[in-house]
C-alpha atoms as a PDB file:
ATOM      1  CA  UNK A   1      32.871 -11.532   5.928  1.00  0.00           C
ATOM      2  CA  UNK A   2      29.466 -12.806   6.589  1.00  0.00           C
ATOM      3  CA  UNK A   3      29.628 -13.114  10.005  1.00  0.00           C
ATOM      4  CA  UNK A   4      31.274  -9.473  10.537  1.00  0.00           C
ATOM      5  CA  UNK A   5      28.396  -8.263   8.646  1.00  0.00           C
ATOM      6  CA  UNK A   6      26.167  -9.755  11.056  1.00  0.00           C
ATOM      7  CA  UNK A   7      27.972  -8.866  14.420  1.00  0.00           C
ATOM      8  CA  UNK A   8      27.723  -5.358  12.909  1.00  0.00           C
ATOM      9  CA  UNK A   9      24.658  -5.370  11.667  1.00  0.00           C
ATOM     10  CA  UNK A  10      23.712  -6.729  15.281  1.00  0.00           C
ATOM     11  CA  UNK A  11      25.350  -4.128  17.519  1.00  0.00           C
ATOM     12  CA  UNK A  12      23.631  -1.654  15.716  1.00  0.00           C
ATOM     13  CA  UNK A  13      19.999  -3.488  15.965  1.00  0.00           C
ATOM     14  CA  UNK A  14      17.241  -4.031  19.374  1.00  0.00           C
ATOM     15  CA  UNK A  15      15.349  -6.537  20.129  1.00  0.00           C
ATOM     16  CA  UNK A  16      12.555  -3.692  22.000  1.00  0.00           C
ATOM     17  CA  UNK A  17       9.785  -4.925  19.370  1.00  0.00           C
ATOM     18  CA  UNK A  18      10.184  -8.407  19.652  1.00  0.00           C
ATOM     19  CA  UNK A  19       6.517 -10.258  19.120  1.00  0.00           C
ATOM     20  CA  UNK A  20       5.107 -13.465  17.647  1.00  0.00           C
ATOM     21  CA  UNK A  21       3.101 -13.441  15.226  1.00  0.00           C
ATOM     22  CA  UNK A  22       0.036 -14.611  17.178  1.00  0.00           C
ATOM     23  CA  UNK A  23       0.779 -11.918  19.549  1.00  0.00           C
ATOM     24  CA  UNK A  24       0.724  -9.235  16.616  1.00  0.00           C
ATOM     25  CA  UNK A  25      -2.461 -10.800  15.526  1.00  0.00           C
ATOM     26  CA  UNK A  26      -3.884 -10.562  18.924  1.00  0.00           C
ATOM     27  CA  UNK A  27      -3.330  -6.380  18.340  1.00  0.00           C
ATOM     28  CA  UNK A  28      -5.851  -6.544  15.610  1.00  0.00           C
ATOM     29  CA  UNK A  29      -8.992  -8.140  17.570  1.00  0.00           C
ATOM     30  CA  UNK A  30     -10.153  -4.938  19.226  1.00  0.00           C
ATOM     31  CA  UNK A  31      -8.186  -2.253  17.710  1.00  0.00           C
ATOM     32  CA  UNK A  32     -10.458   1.047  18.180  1.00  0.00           C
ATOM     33  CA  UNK A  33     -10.740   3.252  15.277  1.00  0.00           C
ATOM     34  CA  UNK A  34      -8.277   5.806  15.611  1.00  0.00           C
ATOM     35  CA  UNK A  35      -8.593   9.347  13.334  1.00  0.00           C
ATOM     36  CA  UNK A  36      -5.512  11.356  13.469  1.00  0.00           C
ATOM     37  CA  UNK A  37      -3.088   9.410  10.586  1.00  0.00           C
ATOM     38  CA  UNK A  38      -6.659   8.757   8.643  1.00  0.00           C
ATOM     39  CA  UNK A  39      -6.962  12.582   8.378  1.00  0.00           C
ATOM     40  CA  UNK A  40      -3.701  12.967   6.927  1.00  0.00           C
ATOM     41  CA  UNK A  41      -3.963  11.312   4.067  1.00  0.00           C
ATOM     42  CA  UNK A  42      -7.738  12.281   3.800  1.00  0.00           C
ATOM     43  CA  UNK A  43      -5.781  15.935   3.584  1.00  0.00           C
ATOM     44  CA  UNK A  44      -3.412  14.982   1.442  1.00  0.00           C
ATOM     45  CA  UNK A  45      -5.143  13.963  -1.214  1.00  0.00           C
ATOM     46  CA  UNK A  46      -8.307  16.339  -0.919  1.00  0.00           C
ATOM     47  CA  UNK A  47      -5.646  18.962  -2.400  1.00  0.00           C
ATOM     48  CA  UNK A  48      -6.096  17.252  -5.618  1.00  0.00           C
ATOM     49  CA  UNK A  49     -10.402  15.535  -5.469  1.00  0.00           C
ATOM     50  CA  UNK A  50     -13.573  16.547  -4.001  1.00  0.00           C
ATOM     51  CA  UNK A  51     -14.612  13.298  -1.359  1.00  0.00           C
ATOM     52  CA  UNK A  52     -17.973  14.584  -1.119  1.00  0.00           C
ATOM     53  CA  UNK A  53     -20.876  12.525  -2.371  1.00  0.00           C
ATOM     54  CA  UNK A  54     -17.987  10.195  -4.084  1.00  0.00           C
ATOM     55  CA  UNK A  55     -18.211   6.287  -4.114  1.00  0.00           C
ATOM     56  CA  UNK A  56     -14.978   4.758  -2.699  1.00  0.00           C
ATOM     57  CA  UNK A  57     -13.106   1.570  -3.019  1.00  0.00           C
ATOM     58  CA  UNK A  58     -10.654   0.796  -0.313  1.00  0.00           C
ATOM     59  CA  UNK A  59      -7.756  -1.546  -1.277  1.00  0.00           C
ATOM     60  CA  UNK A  60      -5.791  -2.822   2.000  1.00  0.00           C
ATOM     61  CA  UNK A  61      -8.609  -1.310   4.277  1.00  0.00           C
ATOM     62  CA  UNK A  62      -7.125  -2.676   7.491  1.00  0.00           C
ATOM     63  CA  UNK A  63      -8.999  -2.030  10.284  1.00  0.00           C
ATOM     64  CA  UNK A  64     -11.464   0.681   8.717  1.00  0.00           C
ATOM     65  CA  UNK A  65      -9.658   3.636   9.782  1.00  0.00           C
ATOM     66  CA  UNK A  66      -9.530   5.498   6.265  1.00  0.00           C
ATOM     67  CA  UNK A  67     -12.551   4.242   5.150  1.00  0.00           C
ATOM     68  CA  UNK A  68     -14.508   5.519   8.313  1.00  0.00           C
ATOM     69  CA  UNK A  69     -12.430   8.715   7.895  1.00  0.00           C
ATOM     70  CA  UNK A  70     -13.464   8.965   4.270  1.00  0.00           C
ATOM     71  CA  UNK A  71     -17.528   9.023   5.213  1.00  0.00           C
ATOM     72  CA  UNK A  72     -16.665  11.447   8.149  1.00  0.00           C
ATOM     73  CA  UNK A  73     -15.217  13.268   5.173  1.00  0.00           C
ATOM     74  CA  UNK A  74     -18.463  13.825   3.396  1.00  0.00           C
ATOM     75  CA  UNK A  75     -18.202  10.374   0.999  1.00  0.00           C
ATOM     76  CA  UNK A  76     -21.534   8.466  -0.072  1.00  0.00           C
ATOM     77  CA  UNK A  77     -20.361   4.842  -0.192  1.00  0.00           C
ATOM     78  CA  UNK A  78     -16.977   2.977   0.680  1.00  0.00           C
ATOM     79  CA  UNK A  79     -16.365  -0.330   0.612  1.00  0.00           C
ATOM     80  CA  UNK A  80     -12.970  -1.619   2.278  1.00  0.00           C
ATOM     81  CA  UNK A  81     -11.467  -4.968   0.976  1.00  0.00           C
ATOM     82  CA  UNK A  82      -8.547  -6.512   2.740  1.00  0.00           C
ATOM     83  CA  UNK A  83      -7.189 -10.151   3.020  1.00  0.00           C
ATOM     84  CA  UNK A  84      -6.106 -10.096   6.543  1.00  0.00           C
ATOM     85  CA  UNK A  85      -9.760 -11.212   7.909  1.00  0.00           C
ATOM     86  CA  UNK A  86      -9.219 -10.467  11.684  1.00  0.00           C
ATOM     87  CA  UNK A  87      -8.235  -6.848  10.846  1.00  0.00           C
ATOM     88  CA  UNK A  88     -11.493  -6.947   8.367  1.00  0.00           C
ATOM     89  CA  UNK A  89     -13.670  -7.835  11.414  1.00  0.00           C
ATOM     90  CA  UNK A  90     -12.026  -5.521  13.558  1.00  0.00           C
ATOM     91  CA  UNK A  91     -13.115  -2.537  10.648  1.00  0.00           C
ATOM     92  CA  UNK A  92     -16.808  -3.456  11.035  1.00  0.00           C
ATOM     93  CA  UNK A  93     -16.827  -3.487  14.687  1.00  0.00           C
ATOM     94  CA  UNK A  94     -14.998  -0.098  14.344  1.00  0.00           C
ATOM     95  CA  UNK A  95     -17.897   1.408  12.036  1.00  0.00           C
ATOM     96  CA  UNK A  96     -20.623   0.498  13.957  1.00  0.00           C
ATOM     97  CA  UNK A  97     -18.967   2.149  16.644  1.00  0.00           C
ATOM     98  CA  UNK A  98     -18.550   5.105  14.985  1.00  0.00           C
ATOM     99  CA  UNK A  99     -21.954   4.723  13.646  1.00  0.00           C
ATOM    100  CA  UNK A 100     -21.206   4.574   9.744  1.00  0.00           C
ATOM    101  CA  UNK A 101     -22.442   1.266   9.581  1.00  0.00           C
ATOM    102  CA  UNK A 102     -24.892   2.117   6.545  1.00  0.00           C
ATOM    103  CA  UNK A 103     -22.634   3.668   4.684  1.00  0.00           C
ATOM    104  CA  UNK A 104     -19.539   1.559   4.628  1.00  0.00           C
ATOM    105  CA  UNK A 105     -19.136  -2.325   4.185  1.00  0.00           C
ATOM    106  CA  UNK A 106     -15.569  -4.597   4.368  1.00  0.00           C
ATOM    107  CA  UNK A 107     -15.002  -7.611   2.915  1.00  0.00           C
ATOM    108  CA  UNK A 108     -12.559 -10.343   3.271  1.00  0.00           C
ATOM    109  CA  UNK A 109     -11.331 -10.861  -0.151  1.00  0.00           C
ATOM    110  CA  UNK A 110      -8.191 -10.970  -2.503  1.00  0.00           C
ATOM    111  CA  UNK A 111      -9.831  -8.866  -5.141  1.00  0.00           C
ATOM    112  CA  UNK A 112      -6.776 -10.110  -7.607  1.00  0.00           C
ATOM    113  CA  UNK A 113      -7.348 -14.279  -7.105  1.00  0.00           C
ATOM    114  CA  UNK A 114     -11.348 -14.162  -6.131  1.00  0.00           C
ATOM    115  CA  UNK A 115     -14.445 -12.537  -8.441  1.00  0.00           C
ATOM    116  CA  UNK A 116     -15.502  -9.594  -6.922  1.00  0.00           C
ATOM    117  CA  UNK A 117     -18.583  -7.004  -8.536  1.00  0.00           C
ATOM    118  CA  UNK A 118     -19.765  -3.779  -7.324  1.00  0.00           C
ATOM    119  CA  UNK A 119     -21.063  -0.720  -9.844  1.00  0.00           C
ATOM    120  CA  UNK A 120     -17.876   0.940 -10.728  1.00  0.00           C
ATOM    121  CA  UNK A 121     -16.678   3.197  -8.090  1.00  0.00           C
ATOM    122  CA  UNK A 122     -15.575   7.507  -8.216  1.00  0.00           C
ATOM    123  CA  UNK A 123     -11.961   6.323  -6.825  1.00  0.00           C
ATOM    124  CA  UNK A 124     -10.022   3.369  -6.210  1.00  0.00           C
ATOM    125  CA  UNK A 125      -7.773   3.998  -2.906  1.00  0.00           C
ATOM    126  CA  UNK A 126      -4.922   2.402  -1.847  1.00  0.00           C
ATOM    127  CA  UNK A 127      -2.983   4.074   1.474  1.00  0.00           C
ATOM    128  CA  UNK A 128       0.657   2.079   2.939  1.00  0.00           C
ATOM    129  CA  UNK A 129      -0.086  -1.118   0.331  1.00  0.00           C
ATOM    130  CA  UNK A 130       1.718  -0.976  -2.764  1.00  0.00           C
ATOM    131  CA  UNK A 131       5.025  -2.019  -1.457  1.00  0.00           C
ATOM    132  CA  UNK A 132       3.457  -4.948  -0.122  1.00  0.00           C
ATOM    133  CA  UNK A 133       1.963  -6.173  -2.942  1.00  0.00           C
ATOM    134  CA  UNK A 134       4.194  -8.937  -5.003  1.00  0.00           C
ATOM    135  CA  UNK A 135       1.888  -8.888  -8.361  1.00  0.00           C
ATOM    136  CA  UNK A 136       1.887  -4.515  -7.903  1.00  0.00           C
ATOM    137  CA  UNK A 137       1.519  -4.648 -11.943  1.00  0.00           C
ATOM    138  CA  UNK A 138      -0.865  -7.080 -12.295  1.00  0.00           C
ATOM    139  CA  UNK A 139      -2.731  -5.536  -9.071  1.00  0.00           C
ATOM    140  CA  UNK A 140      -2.766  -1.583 -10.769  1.00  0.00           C
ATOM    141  CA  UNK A 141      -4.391  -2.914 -13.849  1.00  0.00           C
ATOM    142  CA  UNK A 142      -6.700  -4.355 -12.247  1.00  0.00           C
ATOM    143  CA  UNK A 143      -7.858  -1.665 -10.337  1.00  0.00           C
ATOM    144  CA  UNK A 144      -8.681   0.516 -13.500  1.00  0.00           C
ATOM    145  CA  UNK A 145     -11.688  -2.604 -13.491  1.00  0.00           C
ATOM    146  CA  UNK A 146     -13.353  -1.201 -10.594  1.00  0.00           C
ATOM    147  CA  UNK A 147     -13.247   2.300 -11.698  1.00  0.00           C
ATOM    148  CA  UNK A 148     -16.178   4.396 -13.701  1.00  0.00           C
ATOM    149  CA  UNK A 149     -14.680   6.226 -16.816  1.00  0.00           C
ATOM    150  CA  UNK A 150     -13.136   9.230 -15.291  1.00  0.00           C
ATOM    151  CA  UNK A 151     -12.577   8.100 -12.360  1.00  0.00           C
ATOM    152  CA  UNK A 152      -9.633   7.907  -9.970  1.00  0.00           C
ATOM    153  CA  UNK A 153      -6.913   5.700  -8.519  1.00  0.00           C
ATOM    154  CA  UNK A 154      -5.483   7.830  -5.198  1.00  0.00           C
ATOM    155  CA  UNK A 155      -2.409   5.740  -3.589  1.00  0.00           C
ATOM    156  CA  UNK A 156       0.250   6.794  -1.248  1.00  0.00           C
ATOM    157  CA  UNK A 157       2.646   3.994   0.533  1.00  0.00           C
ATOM    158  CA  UNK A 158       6.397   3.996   0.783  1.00  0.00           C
ATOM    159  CA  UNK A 159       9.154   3.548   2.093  1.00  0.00           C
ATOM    160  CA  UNK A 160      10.297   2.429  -1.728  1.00  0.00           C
ATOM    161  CA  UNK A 161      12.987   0.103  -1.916  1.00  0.00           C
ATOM    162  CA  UNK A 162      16.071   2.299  -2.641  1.00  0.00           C
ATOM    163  CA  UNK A 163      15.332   5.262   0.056  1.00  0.00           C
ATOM    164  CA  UNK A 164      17.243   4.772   3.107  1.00  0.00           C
ATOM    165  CA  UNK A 165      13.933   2.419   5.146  1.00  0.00           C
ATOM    166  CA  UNK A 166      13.046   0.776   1.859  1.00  0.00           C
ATOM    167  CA  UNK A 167      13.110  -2.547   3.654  1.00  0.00           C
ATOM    168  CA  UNK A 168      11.100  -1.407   6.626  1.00  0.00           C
ATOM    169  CA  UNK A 169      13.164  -2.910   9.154  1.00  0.00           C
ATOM    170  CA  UNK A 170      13.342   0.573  11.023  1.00  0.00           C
ATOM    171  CA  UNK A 171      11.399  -1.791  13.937  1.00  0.00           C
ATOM    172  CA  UNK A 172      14.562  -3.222  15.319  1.00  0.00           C
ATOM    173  CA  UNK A 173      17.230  -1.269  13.440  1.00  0.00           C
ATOM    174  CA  UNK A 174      17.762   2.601  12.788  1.00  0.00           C
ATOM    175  CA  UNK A 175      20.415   1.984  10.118  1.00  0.00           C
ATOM    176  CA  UNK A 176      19.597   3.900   6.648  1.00  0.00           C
ATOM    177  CA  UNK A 177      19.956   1.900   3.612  1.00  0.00           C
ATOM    178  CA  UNK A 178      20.371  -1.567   5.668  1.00  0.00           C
ATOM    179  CA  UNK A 179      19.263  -3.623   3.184  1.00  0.00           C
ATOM    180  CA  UNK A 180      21.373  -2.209   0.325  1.00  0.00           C
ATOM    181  CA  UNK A 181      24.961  -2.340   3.094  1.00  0.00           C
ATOM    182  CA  UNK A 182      24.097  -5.671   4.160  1.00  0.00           C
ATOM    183  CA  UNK A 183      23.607  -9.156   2.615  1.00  0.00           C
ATOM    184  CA  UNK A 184      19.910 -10.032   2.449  1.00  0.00           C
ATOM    185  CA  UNK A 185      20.278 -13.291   4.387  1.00  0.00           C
ATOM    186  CA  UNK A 186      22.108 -11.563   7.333  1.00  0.00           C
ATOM    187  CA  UNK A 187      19.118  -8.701   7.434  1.00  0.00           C
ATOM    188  CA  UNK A 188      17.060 -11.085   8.357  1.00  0.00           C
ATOM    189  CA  UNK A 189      18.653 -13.620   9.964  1.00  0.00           C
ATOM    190  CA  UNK A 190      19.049 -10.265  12.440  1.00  0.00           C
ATOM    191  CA  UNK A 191      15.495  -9.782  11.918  1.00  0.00           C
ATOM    192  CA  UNK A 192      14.197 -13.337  12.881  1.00  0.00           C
ATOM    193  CA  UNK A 193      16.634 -13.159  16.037  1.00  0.00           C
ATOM    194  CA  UNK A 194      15.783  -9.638  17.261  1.00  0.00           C
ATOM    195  CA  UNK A 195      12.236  -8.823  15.826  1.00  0.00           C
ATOM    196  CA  UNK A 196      10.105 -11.946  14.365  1.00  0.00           C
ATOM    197  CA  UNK A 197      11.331 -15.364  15.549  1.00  0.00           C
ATOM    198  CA  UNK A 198       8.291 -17.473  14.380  1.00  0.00           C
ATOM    199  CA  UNK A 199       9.654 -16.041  11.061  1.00  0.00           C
ATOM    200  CA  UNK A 200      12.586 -17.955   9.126  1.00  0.00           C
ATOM    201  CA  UNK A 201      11.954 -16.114   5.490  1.00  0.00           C
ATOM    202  CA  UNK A 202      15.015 -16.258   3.702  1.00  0.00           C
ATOM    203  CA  UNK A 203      13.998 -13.187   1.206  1.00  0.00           C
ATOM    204  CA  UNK A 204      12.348  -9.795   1.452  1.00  0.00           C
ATOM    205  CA  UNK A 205       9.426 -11.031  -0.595  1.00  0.00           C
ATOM    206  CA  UNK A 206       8.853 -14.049   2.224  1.00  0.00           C
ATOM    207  CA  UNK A 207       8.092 -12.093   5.244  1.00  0.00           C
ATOM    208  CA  UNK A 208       4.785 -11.685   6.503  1.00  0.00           C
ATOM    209  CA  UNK A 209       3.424  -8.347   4.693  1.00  0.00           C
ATOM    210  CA  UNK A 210       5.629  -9.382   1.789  1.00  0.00           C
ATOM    211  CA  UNK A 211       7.932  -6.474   0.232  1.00  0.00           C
ATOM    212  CA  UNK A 212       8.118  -6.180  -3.585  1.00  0.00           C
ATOM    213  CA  UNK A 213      11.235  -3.789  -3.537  1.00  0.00           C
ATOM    214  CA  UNK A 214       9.291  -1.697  -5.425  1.00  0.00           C
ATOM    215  CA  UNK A 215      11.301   1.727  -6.875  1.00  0.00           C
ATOM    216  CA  UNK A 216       9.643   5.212  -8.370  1.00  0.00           C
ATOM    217  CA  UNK A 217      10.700   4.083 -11.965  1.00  0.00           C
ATOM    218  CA  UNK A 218       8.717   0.831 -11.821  1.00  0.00           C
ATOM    219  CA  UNK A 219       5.688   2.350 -10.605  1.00  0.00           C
ATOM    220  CA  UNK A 220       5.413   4.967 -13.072  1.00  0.00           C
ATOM    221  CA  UNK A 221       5.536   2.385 -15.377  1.00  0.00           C
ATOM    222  CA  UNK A 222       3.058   0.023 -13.831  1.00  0.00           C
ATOM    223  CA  UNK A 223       0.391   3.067 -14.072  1.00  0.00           C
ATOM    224  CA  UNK A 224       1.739   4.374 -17.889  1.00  0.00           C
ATOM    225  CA  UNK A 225       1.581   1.021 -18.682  1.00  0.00           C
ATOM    226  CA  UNK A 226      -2.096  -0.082 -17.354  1.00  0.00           C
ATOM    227  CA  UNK A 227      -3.280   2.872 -19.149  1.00  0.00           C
ATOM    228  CA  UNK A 228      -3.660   5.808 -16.267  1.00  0.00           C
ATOM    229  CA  UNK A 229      -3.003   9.398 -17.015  1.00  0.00           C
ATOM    230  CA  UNK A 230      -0.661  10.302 -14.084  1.00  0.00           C
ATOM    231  CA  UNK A 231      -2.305  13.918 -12.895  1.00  0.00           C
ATOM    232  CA  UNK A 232      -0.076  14.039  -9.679  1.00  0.00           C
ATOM    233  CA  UNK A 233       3.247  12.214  -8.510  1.00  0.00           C
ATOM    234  CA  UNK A 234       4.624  13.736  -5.606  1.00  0.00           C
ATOM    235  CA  UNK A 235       7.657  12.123  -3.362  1.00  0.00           C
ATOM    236  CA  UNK A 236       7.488  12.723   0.513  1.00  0.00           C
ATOM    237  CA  UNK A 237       4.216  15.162  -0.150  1.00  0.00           C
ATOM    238  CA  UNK A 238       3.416  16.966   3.225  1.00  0.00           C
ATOM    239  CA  UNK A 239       5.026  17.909   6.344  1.00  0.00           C
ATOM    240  CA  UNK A 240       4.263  14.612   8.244  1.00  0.00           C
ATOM    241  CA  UNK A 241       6.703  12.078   6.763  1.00  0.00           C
ATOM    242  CA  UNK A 242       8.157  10.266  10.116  1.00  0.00           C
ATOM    243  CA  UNK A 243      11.638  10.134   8.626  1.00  0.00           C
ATOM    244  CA  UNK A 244      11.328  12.506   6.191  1.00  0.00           C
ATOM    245  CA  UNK A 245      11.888  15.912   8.315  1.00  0.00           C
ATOM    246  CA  UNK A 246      15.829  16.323   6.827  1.00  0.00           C
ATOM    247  CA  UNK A 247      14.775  16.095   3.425  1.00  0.00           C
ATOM    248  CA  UNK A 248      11.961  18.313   3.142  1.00  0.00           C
ATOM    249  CA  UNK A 249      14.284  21.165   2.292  1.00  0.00           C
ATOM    250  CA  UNK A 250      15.320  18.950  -0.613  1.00  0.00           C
ATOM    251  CA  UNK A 251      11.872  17.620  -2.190  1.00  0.00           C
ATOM    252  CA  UNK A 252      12.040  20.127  -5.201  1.00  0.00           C
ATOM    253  CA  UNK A 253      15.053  18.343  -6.124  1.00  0.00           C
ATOM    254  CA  UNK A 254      14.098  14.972  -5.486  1.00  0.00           C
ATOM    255  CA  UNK A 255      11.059  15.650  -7.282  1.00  0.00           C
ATOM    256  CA  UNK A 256      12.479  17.159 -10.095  1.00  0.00           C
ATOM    257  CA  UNK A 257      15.573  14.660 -10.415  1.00  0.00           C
ATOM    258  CA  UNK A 258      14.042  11.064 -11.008  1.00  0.00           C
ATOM    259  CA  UNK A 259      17.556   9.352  -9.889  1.00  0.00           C
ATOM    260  CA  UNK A 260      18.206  11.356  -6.291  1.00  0.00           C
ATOM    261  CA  UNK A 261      14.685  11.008  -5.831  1.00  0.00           C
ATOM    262  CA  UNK A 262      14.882   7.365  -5.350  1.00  0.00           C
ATOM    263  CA  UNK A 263      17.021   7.002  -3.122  1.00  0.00           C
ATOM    264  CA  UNK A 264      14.966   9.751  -0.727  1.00  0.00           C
ATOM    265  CA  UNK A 265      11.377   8.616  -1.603  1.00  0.00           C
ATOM    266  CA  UNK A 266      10.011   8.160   1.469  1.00  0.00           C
ATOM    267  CA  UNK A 267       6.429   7.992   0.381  1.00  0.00           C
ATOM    268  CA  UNK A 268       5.056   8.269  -2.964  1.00  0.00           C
ATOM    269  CA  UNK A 269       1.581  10.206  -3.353  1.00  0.00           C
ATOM    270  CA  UNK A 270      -0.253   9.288  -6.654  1.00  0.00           C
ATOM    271  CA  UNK A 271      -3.164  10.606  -8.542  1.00  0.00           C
ATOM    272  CA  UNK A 272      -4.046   8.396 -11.679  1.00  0.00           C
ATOM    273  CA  UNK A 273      -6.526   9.152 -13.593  1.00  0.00           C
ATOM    274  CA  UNK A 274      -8.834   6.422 -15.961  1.00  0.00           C
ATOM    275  CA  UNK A 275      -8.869   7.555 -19.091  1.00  0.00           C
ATOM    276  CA  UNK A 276     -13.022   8.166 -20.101  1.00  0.00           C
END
C-alpha cells in the first residue's frame, strides 16, 4: 500500500521547483527589498494599531522587507532579528538602500537560546513564522519579555496544519490535505525526489524551515496561556489569501465555528495584547 501511495502521490506532484539548498541560499545574497506583500500585512494589521511613532520588534525579519515597510509606515524604531544570517545581511544592505538605515537595525540572533536586551518595545511582530517555530509555546512567552506593559504582539502566518496546505508542500504538489491522505514518510520521500534532494528528513519537523503542525486550538492556548489578552483572531483576514479565494464566502463560518475553521485556516491574523 505504501508504494501505491507513492506512485499516486507522484503522478500528481512536479519536479518545476527543484533546487539545492545552496542554490536557495544563493537567492538570499542580493535579494532587493521588495514592498507590495510588506504593505499587506502593514494594512492588515493597521485596522486594529496606530504604527506611527511606535517602537517595533521584528521576529523572523528575513530580508528586511516588513521592517523597512514598517518605517515607510510612519514607525520610530524597528529592530529585525532572524537566525538565517545571509538573509539578515541581505536586510541591512536592503535598508541602506532604501535609506532607513538610522532607523532600523537586524541582528543575527536566536532570541529564544542567546541573551538579547533592548528597552521594551510598542509591539512584538511576527509575519509567516509561527508555523515554523518547534518551541511556538516557549517562543510566545517569551515574547511578552520584550514588550512594554500595554503593549502588543501582532502575528499572522499560516497555512496551519489541518487546512488543506498545512504542510506547505504546495511547491511541487497542488494536492489539498496531502499530508493528512498520505503517509508522512512517502510526502517526503516525494518531496526529497521532486523538490529538495540535499534533503533526506524523515519528519515534518526535520525539514529545513522546520514545521510544528501547529492548529488554531493550540495557538489560542499558547497566547491564553502566556498571559495575552487576545483583542483580535481572525482566520484568512483580507482579500489576498493565495489559496484562500473559494473560501472567502465562508470565513463567517469558519470564524465563528472553531472545528470547520481548522481545517480552512489558511492564515491566522492575531492581535495579543500584554496585560499592563
Amino acid at each position: 500500500m505504501g508504494s501505491l501511495s507513492y506512485h499516486l502521490l507522484k503522478a500528481f506532484s512536479h519536479s518545476r521547483g527543484r533546487r539545492t539548498r545552496a542554490e536557495i541560499e544563493s537567492q538570499y545574497a542580493e535579494r532587493p527589498y521588495t514592498d507590495r506583500r510588506a504593505k499587506i500585512h502593514v494594512d492588515a494589521f493597521s485596522r486594529f494599531v496606530p504604527f506611527e511613532d511606535k517602537t517595533i520588534l521584528d521576529l523572523g525579519c528575513g530580508v528586511g522587507d516588513l521592517a523597512i515597510r514598517l518605517i515607510k509606515s510612519g514607525a520610530k524604531r524597528v529592530v529585525g532579528v532572524d537566525i538565517d544570517c545571509p538573509r539578515v545581511e541581505c536586510a541591512r544592505k536592503n535598508a541602506a538602500a532604501e535609506g532607513v538605515s538610522d532607523q532600523v537595525e537586524f541582528h543575527c540572533i536566536n532570541v529564544l537560546e542567546e541573551p538579547f536586551e533592548a528597552p521594551p518595545f510598542d509591539y512584538v511582530m511576527s509575519i509567516a513564522a509561527f508555523e515554523h517555530i518547534l518551541n511556538l509555546e516557549s517562543f510566545v512567552r517569551r515574547s511578552r519579555d520584550f514588550l512594554a506593559p500595554g503593549g502588543k504582539l501582532l502575528t499572522r502566518f499560516g497555512p496551519l496544519w489541518r487546512s488543506p496546505y498545512g504542510a506547505h508542500m504546495w511547491d511541487f504538489t497542488s494536492l489539498p490535505w496531502v499530508h493528512l491522505l498520505f503517509p508522512e514518510k512517502t510526502v517526503l520521500k516525494v518531496r526529497r525526489e521532486l523538490f529538495r534532494p540535499d534533503e533526506p528528513a524523515e519528519r515534518y519537523e526535520d525539514i529545513v524551515g522546520n514545521l510544528n503542525r501547529i492548529t488554531v486550538k493550540q495557538f489560542r492556548r499558547y497566547a491564553q496561556t502566556a498571559g495575552y489578552d487576545i483583542e483580535a483572531f481572525r482566520l484568512n483576514p483580507d482579500k489576498d489569501v493565495k489559496w484562500g479565494g473559494i473560501l472567502r464566502p465562508f470565513n463567517a463560518v469558519l470564524n465563528a465555528v472553531p472545528p470547520l475553521g481548522e481545517f480552512g485556516a489558511l492564515s491566522l491574523l492575531a492581535v495579543l495584547r500584554n496585560p499592563e
